[in-house]
PDB file of N, CA and C in Angstrom:
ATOM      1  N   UNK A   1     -10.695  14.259   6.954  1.00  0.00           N
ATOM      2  CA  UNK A   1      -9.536  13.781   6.202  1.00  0.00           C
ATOM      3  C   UNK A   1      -9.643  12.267   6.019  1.00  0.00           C
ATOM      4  N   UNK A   2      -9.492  12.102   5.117  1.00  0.00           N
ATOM      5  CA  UNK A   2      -9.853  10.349   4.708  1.00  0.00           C
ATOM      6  C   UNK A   2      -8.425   9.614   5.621  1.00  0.00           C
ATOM      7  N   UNK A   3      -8.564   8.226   5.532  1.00  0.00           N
ATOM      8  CA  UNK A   3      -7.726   7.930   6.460  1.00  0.00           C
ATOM      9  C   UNK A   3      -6.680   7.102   5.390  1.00  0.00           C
ATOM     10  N   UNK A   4      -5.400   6.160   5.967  1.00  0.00           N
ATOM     11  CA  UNK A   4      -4.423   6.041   5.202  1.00  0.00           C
ATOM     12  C   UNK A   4      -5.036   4.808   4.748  1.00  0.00           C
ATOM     13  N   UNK A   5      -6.408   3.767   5.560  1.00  0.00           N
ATOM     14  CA  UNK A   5      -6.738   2.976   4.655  1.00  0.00           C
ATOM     15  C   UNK A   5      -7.703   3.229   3.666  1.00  0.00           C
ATOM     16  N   UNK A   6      -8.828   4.344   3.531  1.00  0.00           N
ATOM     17  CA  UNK A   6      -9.559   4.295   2.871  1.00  0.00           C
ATOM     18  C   UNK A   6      -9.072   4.981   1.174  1.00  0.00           C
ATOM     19  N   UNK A   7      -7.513   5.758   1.793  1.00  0.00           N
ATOM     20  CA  UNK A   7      -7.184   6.096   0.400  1.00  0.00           C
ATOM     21  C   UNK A   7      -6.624   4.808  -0.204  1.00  0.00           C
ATOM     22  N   UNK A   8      -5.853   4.102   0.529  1.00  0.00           N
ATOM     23  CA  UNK A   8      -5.330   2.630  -0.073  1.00  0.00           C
ATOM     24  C   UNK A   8      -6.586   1.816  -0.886  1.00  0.00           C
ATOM     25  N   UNK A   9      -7.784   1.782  -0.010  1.00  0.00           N
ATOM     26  CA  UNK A   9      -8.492   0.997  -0.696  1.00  0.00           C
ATOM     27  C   UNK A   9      -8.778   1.542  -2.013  1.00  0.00           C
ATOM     28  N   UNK A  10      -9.121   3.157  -2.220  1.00  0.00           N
ATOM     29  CA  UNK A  10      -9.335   3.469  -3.060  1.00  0.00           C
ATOM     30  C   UNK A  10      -9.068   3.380  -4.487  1.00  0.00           C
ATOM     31  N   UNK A  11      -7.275   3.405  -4.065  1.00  0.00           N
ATOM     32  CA  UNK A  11      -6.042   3.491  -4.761  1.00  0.00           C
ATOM     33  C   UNK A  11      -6.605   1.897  -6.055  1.00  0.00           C
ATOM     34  N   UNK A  12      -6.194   0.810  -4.985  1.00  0.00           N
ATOM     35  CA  UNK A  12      -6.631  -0.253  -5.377  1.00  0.00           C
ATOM     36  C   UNK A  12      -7.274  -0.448  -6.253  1.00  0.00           C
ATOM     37  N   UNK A  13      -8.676  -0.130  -5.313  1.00  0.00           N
ATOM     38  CA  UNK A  13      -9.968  -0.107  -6.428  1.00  0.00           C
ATOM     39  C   UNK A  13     -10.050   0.106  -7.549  1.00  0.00           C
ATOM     40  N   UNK A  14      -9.366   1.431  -8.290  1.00  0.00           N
ATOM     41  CA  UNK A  14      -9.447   1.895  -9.595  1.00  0.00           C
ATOM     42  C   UNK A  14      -8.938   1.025 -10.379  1.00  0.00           C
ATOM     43  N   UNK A  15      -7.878  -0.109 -10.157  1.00  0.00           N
ATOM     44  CA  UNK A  15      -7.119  -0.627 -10.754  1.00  0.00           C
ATOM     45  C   UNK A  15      -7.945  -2.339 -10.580  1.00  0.00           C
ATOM     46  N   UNK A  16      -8.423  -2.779  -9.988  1.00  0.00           N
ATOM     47  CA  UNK A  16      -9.561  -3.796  -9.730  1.00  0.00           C
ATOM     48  C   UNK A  16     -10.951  -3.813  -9.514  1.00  0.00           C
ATOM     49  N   UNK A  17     -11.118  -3.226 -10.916  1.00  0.00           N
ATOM     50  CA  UNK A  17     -12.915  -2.609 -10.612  1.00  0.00           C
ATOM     51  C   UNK A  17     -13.157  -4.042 -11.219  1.00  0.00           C
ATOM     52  N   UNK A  18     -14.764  -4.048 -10.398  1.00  0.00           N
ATOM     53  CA  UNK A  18     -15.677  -5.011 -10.248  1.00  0.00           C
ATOM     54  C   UNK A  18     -14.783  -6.812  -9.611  1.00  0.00           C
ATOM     55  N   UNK A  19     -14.018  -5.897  -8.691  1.00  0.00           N
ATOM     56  CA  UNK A  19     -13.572  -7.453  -7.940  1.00  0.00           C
ATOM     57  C   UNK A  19     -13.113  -6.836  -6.609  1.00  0.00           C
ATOM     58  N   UNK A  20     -14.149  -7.862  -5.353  1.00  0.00           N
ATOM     59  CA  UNK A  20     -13.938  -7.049  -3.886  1.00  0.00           C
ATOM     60  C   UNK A  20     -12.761  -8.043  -3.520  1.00  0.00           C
ATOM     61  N   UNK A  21     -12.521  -6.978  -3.294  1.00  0.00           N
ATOM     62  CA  UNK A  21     -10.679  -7.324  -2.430  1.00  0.00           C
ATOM     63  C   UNK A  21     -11.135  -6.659  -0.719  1.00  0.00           C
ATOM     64  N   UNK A  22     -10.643  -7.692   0.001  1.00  0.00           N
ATOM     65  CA  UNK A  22     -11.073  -7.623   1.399  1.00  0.00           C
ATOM     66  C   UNK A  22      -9.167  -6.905   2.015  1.00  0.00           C
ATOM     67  N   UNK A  23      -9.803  -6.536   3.056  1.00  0.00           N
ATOM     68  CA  UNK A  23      -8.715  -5.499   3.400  1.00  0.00           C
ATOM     69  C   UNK A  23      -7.450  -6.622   3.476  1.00  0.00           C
ATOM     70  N   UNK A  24      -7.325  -8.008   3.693  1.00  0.00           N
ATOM     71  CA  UNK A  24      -6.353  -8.689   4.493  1.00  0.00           C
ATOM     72  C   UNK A  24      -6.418  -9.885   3.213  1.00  0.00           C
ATOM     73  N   UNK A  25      -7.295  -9.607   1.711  1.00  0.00           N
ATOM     74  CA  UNK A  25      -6.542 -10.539   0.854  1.00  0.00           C
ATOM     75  C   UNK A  25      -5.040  -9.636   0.494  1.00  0.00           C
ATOM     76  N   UNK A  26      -4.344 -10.897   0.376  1.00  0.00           N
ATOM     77  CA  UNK A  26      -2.688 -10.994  -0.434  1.00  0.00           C
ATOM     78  C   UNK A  26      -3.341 -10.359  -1.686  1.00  0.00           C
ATOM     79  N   UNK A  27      -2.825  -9.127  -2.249  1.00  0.00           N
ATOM     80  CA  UNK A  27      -3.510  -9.222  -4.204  1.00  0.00           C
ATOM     81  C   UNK A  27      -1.946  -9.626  -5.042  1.00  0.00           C
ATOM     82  N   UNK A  28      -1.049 -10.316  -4.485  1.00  0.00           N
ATOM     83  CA  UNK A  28       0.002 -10.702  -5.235  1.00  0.00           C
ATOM     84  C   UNK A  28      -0.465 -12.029  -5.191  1.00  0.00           C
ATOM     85  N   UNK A  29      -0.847 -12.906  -4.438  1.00  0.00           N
ATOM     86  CA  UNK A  29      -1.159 -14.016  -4.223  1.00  0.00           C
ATOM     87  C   UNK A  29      -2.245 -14.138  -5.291  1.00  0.00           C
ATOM     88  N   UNK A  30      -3.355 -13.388  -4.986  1.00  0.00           N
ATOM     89  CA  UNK A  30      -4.494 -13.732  -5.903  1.00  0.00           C
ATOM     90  C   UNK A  30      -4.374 -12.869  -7.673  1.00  0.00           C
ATOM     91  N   UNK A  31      -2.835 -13.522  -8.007  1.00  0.00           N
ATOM     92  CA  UNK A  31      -2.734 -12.968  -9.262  1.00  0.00           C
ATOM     93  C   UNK A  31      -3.357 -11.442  -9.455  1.00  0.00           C
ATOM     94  N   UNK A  32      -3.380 -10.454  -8.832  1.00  0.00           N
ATOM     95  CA  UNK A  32      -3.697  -8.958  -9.511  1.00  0.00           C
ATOM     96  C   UNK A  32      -2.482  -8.388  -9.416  1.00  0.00           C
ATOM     97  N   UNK A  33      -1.662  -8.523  -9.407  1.00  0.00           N
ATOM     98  CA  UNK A  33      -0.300  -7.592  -9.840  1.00  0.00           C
ATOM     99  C   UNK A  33       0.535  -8.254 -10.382  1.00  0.00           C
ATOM    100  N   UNK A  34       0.877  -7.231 -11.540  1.00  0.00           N
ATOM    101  CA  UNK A  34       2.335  -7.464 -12.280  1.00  0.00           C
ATOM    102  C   UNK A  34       3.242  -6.089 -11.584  1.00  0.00           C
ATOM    103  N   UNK A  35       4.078  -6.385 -12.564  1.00  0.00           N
ATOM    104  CA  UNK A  35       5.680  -5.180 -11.746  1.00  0.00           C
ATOM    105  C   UNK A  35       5.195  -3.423 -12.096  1.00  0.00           C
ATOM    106  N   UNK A  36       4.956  -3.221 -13.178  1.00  0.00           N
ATOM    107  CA  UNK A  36       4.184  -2.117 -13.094  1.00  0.00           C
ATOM    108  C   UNK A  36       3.031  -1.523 -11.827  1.00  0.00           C
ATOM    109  N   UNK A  37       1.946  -2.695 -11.880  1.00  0.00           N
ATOM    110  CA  UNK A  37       1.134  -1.987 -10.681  1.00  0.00           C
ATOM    111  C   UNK A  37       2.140  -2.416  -9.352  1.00  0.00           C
ATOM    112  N   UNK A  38       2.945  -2.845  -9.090  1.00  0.00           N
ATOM    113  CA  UNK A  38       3.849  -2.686  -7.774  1.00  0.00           C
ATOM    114  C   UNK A  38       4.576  -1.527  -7.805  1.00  0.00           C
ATOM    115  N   UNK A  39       4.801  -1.187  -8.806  1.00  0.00           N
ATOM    116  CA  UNK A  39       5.857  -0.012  -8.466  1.00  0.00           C
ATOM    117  C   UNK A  39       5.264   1.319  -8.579  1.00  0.00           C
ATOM    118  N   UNK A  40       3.369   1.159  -8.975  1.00  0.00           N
ATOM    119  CA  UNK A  40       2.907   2.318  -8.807  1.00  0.00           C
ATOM    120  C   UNK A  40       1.987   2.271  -7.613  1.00  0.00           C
ATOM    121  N   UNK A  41       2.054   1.294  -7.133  1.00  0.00           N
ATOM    122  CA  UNK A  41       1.559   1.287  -6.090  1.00  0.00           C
ATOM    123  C   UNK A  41       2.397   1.682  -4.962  1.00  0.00           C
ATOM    124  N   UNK A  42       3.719   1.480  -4.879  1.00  0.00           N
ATOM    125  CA  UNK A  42       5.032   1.964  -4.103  1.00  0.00           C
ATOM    126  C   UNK A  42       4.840   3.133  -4.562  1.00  0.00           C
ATOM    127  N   UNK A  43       4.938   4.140  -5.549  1.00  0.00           N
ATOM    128  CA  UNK A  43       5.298   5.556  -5.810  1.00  0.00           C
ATOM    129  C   UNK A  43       3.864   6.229  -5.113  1.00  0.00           C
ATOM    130  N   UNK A  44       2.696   5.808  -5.224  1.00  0.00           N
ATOM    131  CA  UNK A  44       1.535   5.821  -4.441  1.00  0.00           C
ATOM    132  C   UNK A  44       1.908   5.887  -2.899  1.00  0.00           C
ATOM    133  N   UNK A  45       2.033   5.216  -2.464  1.00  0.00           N
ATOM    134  CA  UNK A  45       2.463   5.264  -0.900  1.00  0.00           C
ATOM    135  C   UNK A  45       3.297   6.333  -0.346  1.00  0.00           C
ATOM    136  N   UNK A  46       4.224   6.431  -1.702  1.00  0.00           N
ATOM    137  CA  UNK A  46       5.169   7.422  -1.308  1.00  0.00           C
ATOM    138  C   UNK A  46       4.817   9.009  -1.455  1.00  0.00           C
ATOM    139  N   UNK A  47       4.294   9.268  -2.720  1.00  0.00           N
ATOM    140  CA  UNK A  47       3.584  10.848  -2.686  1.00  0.00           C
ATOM    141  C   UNK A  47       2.072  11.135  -2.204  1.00  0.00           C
ATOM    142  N   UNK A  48       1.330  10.133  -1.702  1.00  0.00           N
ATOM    143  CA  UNK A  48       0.132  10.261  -0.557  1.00  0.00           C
ATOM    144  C   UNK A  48       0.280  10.440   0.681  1.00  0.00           C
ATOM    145  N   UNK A  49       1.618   9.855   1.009  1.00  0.00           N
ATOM    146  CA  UNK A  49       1.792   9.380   2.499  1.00  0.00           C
ATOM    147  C   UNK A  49       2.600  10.543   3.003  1.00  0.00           C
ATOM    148  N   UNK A  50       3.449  10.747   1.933  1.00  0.00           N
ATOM    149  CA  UNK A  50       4.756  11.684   1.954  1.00  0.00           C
ATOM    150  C   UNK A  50       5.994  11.316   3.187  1.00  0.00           C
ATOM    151  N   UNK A  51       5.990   9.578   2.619  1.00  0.00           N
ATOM    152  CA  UNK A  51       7.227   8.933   3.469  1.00  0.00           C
ATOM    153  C   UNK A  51       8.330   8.508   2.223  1.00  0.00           C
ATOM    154  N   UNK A  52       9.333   8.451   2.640  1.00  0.00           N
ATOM    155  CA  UNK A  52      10.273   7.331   1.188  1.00  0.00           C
ATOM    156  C   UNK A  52      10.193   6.119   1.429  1.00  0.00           C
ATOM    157  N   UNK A  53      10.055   5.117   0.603  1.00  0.00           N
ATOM    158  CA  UNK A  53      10.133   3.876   0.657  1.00  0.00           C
ATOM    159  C   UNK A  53      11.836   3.709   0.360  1.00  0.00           C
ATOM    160  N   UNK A  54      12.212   2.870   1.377  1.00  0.00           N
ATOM    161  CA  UNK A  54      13.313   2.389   1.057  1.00  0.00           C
ATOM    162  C   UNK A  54      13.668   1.078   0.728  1.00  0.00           C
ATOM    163  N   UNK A  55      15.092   0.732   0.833  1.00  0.00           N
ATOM    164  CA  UNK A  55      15.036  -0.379   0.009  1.00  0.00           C
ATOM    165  C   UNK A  55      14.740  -1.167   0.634  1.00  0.00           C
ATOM    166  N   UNK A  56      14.930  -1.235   2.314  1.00  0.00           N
ATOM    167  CA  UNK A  56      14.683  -2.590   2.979  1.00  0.00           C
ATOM    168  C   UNK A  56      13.083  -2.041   3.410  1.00  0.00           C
ATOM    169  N   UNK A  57      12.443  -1.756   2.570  1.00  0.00           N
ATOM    170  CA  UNK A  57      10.755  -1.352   2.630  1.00  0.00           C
ATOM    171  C   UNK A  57       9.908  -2.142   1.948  1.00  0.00           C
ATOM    172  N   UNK A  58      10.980  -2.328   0.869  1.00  0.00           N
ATOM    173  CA  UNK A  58      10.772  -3.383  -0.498  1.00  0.00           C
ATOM    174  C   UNK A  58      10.745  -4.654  -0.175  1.00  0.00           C
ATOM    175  N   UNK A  59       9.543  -4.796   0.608  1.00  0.00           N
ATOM    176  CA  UNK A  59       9.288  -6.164   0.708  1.00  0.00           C
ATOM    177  C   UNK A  59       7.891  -6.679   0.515  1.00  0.00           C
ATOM    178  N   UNK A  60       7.488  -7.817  -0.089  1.00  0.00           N
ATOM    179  CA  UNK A  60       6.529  -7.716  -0.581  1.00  0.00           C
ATOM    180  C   UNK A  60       5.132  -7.673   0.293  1.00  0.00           C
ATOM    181  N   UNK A  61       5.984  -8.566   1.684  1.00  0.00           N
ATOM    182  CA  UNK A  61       4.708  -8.450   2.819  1.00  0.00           C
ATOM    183  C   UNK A  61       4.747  -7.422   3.540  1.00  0.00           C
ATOM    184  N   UNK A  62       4.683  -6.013   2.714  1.00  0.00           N
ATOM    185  CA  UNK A  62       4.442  -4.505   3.141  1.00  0.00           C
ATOM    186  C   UNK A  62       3.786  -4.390   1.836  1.00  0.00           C
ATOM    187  N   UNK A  63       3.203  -5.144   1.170  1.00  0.00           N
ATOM    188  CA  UNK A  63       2.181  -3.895   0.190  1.00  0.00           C
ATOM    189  C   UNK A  63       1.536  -5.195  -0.162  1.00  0.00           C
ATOM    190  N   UNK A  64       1.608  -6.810   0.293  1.00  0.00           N
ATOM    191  CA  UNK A  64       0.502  -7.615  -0.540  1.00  0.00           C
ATOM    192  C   UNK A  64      -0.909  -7.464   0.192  1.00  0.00           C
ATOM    193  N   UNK A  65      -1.139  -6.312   0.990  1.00  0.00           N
ATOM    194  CA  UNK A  65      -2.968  -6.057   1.297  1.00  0.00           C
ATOM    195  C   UNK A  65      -3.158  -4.750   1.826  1.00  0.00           C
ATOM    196  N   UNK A  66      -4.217  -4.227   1.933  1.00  0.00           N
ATOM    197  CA  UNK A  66      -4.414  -3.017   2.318  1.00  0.00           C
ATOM    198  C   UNK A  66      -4.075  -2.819   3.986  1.00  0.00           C
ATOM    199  N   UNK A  67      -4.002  -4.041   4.282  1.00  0.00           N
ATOM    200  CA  UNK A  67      -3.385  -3.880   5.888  1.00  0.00           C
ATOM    201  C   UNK A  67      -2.040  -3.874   6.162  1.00  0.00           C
ATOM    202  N   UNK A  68      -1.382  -4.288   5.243  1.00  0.00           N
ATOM    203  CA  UNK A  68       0.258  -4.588   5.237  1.00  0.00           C
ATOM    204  C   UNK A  68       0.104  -3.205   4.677  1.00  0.00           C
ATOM    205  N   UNK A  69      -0.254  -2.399   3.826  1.00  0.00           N
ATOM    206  CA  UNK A  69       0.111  -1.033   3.021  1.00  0.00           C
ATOM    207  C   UNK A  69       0.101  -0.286   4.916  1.00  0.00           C
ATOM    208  N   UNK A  70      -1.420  -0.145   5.005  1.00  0.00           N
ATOM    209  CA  UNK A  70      -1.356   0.450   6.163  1.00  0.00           C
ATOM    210  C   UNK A  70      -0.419   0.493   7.503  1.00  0.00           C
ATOM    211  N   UNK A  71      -0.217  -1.163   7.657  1.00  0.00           N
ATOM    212  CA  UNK A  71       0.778  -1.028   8.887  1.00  0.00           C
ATOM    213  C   UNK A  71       2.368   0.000   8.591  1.00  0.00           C
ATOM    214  N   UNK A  72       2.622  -0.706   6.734  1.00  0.00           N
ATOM    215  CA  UNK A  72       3.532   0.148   7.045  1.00  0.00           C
ATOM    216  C   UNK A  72       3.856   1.651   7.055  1.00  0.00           C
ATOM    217  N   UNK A  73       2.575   2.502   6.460  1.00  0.00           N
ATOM    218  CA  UNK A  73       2.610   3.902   6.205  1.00  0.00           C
ATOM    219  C   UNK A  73       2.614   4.373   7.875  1.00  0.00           C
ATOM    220  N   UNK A  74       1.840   3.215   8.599  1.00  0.00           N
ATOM    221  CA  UNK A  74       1.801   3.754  10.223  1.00  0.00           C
ATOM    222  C   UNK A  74       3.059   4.115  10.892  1.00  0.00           C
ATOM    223  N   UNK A  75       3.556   2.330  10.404  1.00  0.00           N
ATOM    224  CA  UNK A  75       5.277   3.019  11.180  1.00  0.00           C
ATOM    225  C   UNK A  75       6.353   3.750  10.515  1.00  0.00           C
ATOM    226  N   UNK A  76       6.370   3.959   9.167  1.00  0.00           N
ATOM    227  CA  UNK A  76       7.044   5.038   9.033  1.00  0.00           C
ATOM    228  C   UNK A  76       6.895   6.228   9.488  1.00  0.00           C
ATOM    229  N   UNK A  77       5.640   6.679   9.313  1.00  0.00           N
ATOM    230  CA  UNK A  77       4.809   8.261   9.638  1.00  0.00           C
ATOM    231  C   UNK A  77       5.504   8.416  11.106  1.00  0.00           C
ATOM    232  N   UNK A  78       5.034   7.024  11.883  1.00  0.00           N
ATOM    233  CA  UNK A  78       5.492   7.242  13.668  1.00  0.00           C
ATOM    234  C   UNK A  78       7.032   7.360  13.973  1.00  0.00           C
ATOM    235  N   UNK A  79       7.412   6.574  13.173  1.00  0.00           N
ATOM    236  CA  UNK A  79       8.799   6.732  13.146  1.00  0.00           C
ATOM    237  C   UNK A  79       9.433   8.233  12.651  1.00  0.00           C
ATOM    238  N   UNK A  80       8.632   8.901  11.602  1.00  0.00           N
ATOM    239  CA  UNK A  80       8.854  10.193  11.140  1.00  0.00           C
ATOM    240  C   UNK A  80       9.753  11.357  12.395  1.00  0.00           C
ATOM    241  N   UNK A  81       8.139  10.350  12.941  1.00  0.00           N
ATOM    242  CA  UNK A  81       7.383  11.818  14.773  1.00  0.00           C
ATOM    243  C   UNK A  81       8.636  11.319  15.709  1.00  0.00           C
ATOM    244  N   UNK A  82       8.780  10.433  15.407  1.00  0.00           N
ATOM    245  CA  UNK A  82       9.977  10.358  16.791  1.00  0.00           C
ATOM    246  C   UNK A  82      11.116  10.445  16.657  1.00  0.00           C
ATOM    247  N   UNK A  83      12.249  10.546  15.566  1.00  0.00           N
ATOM    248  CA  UNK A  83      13.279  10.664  14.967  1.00  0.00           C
ATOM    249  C   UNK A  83      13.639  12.504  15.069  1.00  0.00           C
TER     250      UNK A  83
END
């Protein structure tokens, strides 16, 4: 089963071909997103992961790198298991 970062990177990728994005660049910082790829990148998280993003989820340092995506799919998922 692929893991929650290698689908993130993947995700990414399609949308930044031929430019390496390292797991822990910002891609809001380095100009690759407008509001469209944020909000499909949020609906992404949400039907891969099969968590809801909520509103206080909506923050940008939860999706500006593939490690911020990851930390947060971690603690929702964990949070899922223990609730």
């Amino acid at each position: 089963m692929e893991s929650i970062r290698s689908k993130t990177q993947a995700f990414i990728a399609r949308f930044f071909q031929n430019v390496e994005i390292k797991d822990n660049d910002d891609i809001f910082a380095l100009g690759f997103v407008n509001s469209l790829f944020a909000m499909q990148l949020v609906l992404f998280v949400e039907t891969e992961f099969g968590i809801a993003v909520e509103n206080d989820d909506l923050d940008i340092n939860n999706f500006k790198s593939v490690d911020a995506i990851v930390q947060l799919v971690e603690n929702k998922t964990s949070a899922h298991w223990v609730a």
